[in-house]
Protein backbone atom coordinates (compact mmCIF):
# COMPACT_ATOMS: atom_id res chain seq x y z
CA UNK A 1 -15.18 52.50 36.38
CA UNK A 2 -15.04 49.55 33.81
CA UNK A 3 -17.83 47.48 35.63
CA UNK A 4 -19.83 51.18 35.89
CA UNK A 5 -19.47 51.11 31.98
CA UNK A 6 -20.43 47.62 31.12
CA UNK A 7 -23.15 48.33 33.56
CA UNK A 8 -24.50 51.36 31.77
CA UNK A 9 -23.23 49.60 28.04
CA UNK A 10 -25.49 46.60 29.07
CA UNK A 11 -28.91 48.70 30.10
CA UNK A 12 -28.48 50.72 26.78
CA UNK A 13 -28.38 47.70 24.58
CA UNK A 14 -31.49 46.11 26.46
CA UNK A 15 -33.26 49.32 26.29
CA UNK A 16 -32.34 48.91 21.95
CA UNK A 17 -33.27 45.35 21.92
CA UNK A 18 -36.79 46.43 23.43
CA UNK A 19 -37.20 49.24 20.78
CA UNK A 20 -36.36 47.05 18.34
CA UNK A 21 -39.01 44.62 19.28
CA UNK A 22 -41.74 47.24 20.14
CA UNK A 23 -41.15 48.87 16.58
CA UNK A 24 -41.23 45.20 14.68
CA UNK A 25 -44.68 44.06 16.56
CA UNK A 26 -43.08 41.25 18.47
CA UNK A 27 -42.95 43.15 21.68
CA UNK A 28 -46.04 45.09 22.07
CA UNK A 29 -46.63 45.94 25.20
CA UNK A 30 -48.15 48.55 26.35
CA UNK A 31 -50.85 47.68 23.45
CA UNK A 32 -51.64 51.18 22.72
CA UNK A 33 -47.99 52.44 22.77
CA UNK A 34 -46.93 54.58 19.94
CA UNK A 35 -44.10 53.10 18.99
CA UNK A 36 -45.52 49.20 18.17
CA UNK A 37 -45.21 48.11 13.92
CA UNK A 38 -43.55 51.57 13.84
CA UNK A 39 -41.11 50.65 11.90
CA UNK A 40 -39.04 54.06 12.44
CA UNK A 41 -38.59 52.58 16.05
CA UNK A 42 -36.14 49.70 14.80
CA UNK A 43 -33.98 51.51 13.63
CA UNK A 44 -33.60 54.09 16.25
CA UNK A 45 -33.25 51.22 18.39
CA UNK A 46 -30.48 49.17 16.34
CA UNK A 47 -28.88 52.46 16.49
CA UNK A 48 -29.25 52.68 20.42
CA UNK A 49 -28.53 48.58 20.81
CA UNK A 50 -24.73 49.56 18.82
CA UNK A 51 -24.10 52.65 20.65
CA UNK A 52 -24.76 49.90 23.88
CA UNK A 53 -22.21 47.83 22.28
CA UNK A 54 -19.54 50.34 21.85
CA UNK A 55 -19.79 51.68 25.19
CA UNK A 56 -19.50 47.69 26.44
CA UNK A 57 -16.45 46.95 23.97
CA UNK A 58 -14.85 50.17 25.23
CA UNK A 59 -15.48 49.80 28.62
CA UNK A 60 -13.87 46.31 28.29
CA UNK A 61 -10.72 47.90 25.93
């Protein structure tokens, strides 16, 4: 269950990481995606990147 949690902890943080970097401009791809210079987007996806890193610091607890 702990390595199922990391797992999922560690997916969640790359999938906050890539909002992050879609809604700051320096990952925008696809071009024409809504969510590139949104700047609404980073911080949705700071918020999903630390909900990532609770799940792995709890998983590891």
């Amino acid at each position: 269950m702990q390595t199922l949690l990391t797992l999922v902890g560690i997916i969640v943080l790359l999938a906050g990481i890539v909002f992050i970097g879609q809604g700051s401009g320096y990952f925008p791809y696809p071009a024409e995606s809504f969510m590139v210079r949104e700047t609404r987007w980073v911080y949705y996806g700071a918020a999903i990147a630390v909900a990532g890193l609770l799940i792995i610091v709890l998983a590891r607890w």
